[in-house]
N, C-alpha and C. Protein backbone atom coordinates (compact mmCIF):
# COMPACT_ATOMS: atom_id res chain seq x y z
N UNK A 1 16.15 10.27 -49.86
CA UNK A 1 15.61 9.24 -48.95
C UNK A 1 16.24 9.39 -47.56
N UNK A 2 15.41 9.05 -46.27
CA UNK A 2 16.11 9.41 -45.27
C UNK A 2 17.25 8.01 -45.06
N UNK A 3 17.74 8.66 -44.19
CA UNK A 3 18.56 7.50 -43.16
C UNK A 3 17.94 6.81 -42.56
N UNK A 4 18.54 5.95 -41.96
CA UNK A 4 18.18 4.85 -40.91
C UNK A 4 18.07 5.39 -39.64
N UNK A 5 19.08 6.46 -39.25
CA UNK A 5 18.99 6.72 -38.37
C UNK A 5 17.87 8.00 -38.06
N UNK A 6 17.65 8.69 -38.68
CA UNK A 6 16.69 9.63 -39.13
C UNK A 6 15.33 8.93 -38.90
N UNK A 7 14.99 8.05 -39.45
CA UNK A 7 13.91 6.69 -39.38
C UNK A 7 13.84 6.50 -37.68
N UNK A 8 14.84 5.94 -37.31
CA UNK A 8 14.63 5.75 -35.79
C UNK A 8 14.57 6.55 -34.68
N UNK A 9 15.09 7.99 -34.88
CA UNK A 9 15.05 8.66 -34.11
C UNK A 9 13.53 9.26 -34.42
N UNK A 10 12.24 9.65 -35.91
CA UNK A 10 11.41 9.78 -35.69
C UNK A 10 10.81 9.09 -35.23
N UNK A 11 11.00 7.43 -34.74
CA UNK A 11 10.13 6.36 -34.32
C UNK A 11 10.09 6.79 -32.69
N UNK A 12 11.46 6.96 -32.36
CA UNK A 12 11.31 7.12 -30.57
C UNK A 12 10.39 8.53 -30.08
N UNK A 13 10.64 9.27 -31.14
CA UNK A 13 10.06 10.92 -31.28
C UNK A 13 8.31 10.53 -30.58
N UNK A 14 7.98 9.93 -31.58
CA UNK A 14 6.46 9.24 -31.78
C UNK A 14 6.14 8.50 -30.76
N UNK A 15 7.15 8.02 -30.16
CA UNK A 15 6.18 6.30 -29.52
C UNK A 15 6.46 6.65 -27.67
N UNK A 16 7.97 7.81 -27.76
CA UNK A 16 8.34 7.82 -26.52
C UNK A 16 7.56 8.75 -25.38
N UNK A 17 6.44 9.88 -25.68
CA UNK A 17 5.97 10.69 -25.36
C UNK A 17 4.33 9.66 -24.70
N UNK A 18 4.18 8.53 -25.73
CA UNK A 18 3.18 7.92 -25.06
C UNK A 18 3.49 6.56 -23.60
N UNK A 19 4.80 6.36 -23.50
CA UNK A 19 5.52 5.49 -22.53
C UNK A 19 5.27 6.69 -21.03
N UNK A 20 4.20 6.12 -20.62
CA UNK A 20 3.71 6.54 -19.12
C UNK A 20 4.74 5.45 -18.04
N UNK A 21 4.90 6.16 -16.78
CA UNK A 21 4.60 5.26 -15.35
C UNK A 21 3.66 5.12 -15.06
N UNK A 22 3.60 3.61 -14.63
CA UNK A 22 1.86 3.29 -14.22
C UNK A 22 2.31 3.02 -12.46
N UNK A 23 1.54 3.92 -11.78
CA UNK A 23 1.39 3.45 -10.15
C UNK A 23 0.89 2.21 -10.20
N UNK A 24 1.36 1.53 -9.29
CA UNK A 24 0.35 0.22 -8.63
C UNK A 24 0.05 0.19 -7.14
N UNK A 25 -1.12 0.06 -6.94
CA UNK A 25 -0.84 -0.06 -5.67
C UNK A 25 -2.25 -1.39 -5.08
N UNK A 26 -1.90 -2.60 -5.91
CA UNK A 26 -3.17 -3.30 -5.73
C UNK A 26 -3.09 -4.28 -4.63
N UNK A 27 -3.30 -3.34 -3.20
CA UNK A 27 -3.64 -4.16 -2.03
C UNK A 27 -5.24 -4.36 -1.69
N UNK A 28 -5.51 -5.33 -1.27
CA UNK A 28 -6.46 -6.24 -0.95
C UNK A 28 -7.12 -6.56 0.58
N UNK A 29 -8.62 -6.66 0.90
CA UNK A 29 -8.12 -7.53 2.17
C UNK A 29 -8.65 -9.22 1.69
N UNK A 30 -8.27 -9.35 2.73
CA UNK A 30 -8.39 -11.34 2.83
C UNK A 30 -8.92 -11.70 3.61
N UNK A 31 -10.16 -12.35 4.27
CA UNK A 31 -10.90 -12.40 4.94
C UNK A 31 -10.23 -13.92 5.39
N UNK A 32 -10.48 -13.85 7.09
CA UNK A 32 -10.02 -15.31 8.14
C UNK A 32 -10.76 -15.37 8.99
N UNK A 33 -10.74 -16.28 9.14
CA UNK A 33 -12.63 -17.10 10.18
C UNK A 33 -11.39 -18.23 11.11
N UNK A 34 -12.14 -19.04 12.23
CA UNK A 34 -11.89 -20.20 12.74
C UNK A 34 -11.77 -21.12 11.54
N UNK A 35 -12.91 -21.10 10.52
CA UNK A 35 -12.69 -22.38 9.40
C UNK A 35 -11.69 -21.74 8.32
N UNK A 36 -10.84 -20.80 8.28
CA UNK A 36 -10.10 -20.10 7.15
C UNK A 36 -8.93 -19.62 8.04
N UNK A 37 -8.20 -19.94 9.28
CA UNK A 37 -7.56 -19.30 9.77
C UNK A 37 -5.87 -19.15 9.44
N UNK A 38 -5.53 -18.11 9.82
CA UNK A 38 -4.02 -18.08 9.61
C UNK A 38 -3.18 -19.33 9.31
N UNK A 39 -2.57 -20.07 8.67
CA UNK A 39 -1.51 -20.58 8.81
C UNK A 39 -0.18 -20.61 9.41
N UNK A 40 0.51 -20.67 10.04
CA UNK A 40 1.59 -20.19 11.02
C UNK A 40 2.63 -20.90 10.49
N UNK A 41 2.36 -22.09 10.56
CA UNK A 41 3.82 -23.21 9.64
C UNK A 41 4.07 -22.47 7.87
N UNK A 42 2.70 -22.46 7.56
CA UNK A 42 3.03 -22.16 6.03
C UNK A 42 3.97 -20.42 5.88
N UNK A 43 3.26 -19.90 6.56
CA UNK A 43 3.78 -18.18 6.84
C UNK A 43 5.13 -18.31 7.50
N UNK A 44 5.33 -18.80 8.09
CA UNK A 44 6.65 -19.32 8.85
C UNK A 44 6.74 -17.86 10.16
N UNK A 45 5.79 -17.70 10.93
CA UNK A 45 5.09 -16.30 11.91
C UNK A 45 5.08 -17.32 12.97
N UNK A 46 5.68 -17.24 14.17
CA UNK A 46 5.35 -17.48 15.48
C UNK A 46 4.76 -16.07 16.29
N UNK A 47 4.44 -15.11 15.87
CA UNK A 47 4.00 -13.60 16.53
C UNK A 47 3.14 -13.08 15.57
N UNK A 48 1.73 -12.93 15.47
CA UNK A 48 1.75 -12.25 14.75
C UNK A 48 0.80 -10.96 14.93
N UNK A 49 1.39 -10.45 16.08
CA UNK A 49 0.73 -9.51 17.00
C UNK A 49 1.60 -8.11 16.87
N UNK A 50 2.03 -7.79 15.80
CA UNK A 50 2.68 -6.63 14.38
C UNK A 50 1.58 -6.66 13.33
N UNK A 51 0.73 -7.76 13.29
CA UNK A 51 -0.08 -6.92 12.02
C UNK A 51 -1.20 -6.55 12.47
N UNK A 52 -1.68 -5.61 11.13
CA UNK A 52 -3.04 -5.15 11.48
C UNK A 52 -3.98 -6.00 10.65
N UNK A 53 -5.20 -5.46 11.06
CA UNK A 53 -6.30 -6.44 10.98
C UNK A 53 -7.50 -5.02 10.71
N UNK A 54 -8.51 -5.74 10.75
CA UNK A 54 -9.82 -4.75 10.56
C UNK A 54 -11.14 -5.59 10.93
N UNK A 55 -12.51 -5.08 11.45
CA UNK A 55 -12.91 -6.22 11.82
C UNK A 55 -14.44 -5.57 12.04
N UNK A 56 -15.13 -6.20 11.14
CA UNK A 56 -16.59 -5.52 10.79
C UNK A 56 -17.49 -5.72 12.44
N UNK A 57 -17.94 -4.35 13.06
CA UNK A 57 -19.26 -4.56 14.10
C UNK A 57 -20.39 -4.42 13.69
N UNK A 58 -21.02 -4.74 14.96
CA UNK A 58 -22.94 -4.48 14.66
C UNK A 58 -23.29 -3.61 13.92
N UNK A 59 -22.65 -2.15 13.41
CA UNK A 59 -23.39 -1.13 12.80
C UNK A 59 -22.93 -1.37 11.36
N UNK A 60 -22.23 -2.73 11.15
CA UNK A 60 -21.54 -2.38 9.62
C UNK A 60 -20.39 -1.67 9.28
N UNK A 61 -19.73 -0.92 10.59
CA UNK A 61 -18.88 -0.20 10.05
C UNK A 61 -17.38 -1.19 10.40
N UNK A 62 -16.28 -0.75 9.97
CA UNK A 62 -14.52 -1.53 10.29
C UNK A 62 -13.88 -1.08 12.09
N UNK A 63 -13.77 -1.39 12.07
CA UNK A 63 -13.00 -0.68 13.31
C UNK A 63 -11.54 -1.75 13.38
N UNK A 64 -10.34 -0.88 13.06
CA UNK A 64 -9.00 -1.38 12.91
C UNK A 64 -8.46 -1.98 13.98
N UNK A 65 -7.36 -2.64 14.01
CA UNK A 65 -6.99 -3.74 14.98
C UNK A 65 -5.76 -4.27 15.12
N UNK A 66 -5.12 -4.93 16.08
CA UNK A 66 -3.81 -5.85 15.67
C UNK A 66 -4.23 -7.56 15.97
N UNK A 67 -3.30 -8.20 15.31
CA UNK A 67 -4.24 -9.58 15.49
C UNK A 67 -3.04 -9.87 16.98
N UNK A 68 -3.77 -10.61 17.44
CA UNK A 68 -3.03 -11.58 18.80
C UNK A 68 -2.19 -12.31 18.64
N UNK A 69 -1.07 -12.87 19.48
CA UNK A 69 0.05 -13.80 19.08
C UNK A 69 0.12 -14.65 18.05
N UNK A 70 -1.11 -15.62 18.27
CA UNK A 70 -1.26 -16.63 17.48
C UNK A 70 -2.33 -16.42 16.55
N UNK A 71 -2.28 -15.50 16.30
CA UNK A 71 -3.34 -15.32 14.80
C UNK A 71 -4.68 -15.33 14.70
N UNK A 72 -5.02 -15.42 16.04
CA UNK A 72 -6.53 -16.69 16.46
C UNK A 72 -7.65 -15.20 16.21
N UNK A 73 -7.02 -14.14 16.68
CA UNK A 73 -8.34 -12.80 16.71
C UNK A 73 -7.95 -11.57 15.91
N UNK A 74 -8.79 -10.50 16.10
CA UNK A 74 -8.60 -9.50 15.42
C UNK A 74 -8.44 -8.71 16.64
N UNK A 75 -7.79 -7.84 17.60
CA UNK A 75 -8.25 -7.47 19.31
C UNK A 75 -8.11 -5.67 18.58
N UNK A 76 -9.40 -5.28 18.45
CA UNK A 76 -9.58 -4.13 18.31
C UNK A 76 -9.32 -2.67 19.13
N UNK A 77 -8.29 -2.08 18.73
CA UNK A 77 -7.79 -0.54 19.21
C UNK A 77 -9.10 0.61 19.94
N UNK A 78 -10.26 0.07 19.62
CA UNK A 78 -11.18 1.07 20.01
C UNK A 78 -11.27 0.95 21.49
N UNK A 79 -11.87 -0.41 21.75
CA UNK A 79 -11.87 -0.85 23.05
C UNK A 79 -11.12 -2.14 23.57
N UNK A 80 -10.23 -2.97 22.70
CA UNK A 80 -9.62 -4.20 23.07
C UNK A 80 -10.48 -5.12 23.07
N UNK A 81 -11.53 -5.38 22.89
CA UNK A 81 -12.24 -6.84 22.45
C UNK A 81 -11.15 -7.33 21.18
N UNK A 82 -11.64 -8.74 21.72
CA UNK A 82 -11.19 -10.01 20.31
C UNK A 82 -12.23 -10.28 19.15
N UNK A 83 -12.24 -10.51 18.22
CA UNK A 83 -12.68 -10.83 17.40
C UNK A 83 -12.14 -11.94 16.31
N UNK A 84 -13.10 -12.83 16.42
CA UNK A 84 -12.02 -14.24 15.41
C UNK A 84 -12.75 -14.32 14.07
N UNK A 85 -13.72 -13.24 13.77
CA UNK A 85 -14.05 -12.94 12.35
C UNK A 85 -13.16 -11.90 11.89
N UNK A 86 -12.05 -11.97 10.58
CA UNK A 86 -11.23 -10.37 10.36
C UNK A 86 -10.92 -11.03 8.83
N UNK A 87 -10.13 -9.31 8.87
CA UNK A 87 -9.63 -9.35 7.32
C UNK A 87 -8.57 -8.62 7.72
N UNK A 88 -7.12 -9.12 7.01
CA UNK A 88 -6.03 -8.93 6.62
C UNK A 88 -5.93 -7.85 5.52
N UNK A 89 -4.65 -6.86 5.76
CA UNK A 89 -4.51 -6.53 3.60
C UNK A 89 -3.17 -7.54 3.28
N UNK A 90 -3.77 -7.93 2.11
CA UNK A 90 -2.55 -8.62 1.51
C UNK A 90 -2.64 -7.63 0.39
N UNK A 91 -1.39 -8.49 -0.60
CA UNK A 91 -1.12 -7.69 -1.85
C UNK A 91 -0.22 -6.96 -2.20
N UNK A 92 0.31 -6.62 -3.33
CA UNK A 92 1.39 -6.03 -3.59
C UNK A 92 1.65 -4.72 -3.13
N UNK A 93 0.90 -3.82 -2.87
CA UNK A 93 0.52 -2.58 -2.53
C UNK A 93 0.75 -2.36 -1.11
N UNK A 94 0.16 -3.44 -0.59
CA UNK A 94 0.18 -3.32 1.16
C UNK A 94 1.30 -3.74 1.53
N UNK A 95 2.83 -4.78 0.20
CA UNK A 95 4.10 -5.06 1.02
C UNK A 95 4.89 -3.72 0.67
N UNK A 96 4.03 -3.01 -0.26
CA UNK A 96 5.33 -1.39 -0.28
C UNK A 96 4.60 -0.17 0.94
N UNK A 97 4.02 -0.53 1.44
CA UNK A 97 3.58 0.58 2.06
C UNK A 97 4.55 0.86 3.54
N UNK A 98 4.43 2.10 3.33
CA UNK A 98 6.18 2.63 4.31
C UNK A 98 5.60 3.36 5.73
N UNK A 99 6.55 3.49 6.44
CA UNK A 99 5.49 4.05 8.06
C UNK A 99 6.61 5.44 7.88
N UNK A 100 5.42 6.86 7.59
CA UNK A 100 5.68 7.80 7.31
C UNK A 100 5.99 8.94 9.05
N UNK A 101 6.87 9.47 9.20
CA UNK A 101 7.48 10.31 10.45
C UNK A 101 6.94 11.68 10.16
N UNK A 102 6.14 11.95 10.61
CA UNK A 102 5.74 13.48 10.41
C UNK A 102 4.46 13.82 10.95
N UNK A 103 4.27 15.20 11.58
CA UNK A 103 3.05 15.77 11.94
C UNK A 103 2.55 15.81 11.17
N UNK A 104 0.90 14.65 11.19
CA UNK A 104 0.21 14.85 9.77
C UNK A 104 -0.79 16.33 10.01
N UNK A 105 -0.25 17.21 9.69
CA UNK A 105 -1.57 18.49 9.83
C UNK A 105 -1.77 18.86 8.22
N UNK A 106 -1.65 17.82 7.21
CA UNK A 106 -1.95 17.93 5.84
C UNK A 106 -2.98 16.77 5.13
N UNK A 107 -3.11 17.06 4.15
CA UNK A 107 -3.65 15.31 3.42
C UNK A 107 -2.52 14.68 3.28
N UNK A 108 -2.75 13.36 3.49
CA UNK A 108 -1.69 12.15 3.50
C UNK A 108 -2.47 11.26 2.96
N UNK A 109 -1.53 10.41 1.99
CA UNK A 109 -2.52 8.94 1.41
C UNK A 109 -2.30 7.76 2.58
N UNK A 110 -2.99 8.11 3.46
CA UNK A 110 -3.06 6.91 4.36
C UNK A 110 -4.03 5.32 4.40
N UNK A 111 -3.24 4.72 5.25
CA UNK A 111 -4.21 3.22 4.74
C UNK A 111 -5.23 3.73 6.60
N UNK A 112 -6.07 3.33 5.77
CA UNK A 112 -7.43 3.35 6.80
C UNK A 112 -7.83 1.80 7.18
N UNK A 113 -8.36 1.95 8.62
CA UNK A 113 -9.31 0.79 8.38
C UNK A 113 -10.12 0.22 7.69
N UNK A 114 -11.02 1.69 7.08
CA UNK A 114 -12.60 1.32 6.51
C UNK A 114 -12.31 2.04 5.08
N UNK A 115 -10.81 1.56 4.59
CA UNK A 115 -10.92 2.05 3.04
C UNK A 115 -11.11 1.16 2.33
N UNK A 116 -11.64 1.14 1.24
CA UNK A 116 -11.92 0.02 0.40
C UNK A 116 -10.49 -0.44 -0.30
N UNK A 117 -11.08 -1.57 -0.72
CA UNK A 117 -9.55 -2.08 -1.24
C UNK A 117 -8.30 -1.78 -2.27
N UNK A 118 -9.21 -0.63 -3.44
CA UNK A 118 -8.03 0.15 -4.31
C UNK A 118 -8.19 1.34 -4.16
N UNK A 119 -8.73 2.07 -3.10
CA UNK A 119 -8.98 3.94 -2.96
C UNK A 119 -7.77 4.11 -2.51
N UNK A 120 -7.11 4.81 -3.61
CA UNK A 120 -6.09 5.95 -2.61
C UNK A 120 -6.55 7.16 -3.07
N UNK A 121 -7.30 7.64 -2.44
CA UNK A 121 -7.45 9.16 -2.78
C UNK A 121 -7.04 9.92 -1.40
N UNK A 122 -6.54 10.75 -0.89
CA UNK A 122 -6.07 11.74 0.02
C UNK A 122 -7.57 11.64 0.86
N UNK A 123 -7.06 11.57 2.09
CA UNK A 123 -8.27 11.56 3.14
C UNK A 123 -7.54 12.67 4.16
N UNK A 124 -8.42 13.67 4.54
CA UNK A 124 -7.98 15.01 5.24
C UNK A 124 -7.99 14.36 6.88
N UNK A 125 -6.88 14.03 7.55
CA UNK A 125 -6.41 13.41 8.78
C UNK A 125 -7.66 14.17 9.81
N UNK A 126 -7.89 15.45 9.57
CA UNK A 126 -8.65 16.08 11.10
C UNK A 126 -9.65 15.42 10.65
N UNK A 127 -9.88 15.01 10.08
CA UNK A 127 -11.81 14.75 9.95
C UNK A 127 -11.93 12.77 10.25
N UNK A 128 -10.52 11.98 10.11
CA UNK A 128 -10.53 10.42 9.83
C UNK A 128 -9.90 10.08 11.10
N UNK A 129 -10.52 9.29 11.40
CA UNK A 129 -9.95 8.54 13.06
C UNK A 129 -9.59 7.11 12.06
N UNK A 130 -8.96 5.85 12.98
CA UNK A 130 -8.74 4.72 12.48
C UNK A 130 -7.26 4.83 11.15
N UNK A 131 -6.45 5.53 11.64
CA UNK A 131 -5.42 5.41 10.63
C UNK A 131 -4.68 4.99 11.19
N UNK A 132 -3.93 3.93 11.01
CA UNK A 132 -2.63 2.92 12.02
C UNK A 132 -1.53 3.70 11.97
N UNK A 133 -1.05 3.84 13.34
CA UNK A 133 -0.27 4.45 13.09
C UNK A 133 0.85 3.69 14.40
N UNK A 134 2.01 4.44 14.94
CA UNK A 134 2.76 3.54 15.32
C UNK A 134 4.17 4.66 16.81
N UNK A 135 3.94 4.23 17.65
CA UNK A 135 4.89 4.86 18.61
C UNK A 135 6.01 4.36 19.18
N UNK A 136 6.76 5.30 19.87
CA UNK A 136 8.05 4.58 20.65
C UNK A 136 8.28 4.98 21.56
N UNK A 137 8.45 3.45 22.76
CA UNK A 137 8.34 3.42 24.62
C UNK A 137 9.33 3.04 24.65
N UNK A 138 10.44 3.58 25.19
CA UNK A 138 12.12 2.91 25.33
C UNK A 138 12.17 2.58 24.54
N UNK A 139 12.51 1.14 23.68
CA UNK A 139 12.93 -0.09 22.53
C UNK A 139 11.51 -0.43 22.06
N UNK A 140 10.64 -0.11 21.98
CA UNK A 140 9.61 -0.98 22.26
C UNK A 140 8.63 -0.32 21.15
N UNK A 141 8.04 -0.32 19.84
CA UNK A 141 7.35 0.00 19.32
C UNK A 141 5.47 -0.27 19.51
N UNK A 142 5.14 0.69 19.73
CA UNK A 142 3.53 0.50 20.20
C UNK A 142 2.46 0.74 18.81
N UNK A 143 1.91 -0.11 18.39
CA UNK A 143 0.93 -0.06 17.55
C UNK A 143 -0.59 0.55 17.75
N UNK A 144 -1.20 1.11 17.33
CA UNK A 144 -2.11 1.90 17.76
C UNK A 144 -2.42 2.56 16.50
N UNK A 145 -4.16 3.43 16.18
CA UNK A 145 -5.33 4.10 15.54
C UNK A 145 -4.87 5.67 16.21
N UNK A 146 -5.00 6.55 14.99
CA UNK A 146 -5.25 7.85 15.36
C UNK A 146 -6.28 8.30 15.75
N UNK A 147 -6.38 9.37 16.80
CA UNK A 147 -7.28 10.24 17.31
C UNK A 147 -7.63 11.34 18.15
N UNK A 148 -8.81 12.21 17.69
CA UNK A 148 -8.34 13.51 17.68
C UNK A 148 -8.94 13.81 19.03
N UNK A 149 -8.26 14.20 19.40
CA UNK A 149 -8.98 14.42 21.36
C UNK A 149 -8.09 15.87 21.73
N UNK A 150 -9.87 16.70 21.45
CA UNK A 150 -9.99 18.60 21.27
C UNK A 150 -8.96 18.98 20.13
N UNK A 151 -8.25 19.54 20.09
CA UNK A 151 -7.05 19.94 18.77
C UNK A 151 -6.16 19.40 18.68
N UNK A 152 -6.02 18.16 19.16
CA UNK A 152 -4.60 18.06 19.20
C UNK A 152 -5.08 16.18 18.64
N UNK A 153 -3.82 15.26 17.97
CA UNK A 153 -4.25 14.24 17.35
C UNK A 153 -3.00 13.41 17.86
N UNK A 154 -3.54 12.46 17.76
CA UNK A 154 -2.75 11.39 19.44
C UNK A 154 -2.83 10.15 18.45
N UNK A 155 -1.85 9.26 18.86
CA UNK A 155 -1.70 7.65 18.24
C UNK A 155 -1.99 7.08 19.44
N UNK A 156 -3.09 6.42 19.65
CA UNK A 156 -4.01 5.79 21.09
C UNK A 156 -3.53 4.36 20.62
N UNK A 157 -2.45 3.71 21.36
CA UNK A 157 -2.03 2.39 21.33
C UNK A 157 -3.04 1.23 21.65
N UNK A 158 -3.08 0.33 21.78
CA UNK A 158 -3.63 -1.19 22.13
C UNK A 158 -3.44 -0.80 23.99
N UNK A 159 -2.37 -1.04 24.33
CA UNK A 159 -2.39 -0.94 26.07
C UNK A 159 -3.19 0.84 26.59
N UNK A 160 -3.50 1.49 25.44
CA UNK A 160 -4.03 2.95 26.02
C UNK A 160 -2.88 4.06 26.19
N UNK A 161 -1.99 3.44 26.18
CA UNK A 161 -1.40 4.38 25.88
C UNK A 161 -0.89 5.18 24.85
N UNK A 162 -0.74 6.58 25.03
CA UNK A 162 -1.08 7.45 23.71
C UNK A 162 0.44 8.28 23.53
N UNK A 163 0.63 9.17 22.26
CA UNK A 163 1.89 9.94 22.13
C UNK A 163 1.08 10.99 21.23
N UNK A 164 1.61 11.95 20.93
CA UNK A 164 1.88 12.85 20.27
C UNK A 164 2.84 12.71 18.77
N UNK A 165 3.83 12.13 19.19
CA UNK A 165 4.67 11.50 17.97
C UNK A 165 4.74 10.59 17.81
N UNK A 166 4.75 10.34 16.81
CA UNK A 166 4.30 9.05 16.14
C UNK A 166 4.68 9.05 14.61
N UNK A 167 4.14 7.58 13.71
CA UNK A 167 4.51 7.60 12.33
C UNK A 167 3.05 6.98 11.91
N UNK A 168 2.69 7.25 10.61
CA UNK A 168 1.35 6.75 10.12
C UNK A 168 1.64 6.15 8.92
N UNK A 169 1.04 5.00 9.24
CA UNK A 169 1.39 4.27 7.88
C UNK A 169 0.70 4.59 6.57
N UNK A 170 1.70 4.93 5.60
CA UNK A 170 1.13 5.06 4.37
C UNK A 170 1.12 4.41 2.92
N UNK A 171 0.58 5.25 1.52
CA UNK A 171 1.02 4.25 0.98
C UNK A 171 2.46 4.74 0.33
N UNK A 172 2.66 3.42 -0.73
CA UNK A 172 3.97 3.95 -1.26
C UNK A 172 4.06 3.66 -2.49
N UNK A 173 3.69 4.29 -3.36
CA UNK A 173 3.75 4.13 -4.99
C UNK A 173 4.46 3.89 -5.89
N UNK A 174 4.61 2.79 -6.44
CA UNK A 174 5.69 2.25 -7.06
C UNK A 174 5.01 2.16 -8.72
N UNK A 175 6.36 3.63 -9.30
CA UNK A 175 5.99 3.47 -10.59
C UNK A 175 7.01 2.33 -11.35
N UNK A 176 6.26 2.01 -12.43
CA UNK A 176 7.03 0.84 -12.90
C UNK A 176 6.73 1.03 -14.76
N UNK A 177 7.94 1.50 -15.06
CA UNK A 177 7.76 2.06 -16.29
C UNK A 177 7.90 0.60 -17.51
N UNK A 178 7.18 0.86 -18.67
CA UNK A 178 6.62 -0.51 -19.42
C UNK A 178 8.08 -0.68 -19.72
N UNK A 179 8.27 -2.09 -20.67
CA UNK A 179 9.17 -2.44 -21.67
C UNK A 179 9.88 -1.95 -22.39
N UNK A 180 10.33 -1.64 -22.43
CA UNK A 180 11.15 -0.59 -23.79
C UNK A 180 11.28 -1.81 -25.01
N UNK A 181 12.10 -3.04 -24.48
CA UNK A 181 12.50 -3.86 -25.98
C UNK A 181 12.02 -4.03 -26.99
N UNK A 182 10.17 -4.33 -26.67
CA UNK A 182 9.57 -4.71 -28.22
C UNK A 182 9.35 -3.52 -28.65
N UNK A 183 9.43 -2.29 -28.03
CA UNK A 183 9.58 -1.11 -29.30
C UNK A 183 10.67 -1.32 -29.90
N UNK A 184 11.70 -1.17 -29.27
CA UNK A 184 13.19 -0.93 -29.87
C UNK A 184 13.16 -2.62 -30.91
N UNK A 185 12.97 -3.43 -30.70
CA UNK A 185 13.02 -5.08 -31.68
C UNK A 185 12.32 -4.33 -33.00
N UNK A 186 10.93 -3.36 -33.07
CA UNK A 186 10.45 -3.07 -33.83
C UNK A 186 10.81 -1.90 -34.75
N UNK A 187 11.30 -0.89 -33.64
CA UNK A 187 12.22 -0.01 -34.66
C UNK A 187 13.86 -0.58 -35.17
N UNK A 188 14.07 -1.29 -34.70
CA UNK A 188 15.68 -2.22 -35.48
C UNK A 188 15.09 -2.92 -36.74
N UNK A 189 14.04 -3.52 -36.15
CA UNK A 189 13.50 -4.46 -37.57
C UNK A 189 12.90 -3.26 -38.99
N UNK A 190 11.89 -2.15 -38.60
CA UNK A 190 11.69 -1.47 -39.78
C UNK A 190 13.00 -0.89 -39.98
N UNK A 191 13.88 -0.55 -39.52
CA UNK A 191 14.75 0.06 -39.65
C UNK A 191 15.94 -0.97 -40.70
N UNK A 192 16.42 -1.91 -40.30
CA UNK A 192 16.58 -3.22 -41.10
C UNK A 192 16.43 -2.96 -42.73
N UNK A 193 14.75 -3.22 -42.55
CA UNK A 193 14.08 -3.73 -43.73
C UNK A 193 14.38 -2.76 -44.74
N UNK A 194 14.17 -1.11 -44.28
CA UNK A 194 14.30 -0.55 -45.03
C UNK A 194 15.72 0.00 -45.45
N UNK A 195 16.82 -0.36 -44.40
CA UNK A 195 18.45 -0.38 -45.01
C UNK A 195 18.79 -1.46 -46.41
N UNK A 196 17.92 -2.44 -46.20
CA UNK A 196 18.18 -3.40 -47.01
C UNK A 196 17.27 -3.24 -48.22
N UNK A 197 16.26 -2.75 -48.12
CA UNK A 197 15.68 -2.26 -49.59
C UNK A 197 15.84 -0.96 -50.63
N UNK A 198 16.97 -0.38 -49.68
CA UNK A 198 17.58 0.79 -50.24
C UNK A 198 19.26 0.28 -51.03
N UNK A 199 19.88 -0.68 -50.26
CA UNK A 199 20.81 -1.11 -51.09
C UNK A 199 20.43 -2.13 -52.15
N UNK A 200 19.36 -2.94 -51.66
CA UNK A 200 19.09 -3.98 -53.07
C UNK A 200 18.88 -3.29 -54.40
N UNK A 201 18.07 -2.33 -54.56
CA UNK A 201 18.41 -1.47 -55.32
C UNK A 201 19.24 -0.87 -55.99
């Protein structure tokens, strides 16, 4: 008859090969109107002209954005109009996402304006305009959309002004491996049962 321990070490053999990391990355947007608007007391935000925004035009398509001091618009990177129809990303996904330092001349999982809300699939940078990305003027960090103007790919700020270097925000995948205990509660317990039906005997 085997051991106990023999018993448990084929249990982990068996059960441990199916214990995956699961990515998450379930960011969202949140849609804000004049009748749905920001909260500022509840958020506890006196600025909130650091985030981005996204903000549907006439043709249907997103065109990305930073919102204005007080939360009130969406003021779009293409041309600087306001907009007080937008959507936010919230979500768990969008508070891990990290602002990546590097010449993107590769695929990068970047957050787009006009990505839907759980695509991360690799989007090839020469071909995607609208990826937030982010520069530095003395102390002063400039927010701004990528874009490609002739070969060369530029972070085009809110005031127009543009860099060469820059960081693009991406995502950031957080594996989060399951439970271990109620296996292990379950291999202690068969393991148990059958120490104790070998001595009752």
């Amino acid at each position: 008859m085997m051991s106990v321990a023999k018993i448990a070490f084929l249990s982990l053999f068996f059960i441990v090969p199916y214990l995956k990391a699961e990515e998450k990355t379930a960011w969202y947007w949140q849609s804000f109107d004049p009748e749905n608007s920001l909260d500022s007391s509840r958020d506890v935000i006196d600025d909130f002209s650091s985030l981005v925004c996204r903000t549907r035009v006439e043709d249907g398509s997103w065109l990305a954005g930073m919102l204005n001091k007080d939360g009130s618009q969406c003021i779009t990177l293409e041309d600087g109009s306001g907009h007080d129809h937008f959507q936010l990303p919230m979500g768990e996904g969008f508070k891990g996402f990290e602002w990546q330092s590097q010449t993107p001349t590769y695929p990068v999982n970047a957050m787009r304006a006009s990505s839907e809300p759980n695509n991360t699939q690799l989007y090839e940078l020469n071909h995607q305009t609208q990826v937030w990305c982010q520069f530095q003027v003395n102390s002063l960090l400039i927010p701004g959309v990528l874009l490609k103007v002739e070969q060369a790919i530029l972070c085009q700020g809110l005031n127009q002004q543009s860099s060469e270097h820059y960081q693009i925000a991406t995502y950031q995948h957080k594996a989060e491996w399951p439970e271990l205990i109620p296996y292990m509660v379950m291999i202690s317990s068969a393991g148990f049962v059958i120490f104790m039906a070998k001595y009752i005997r």
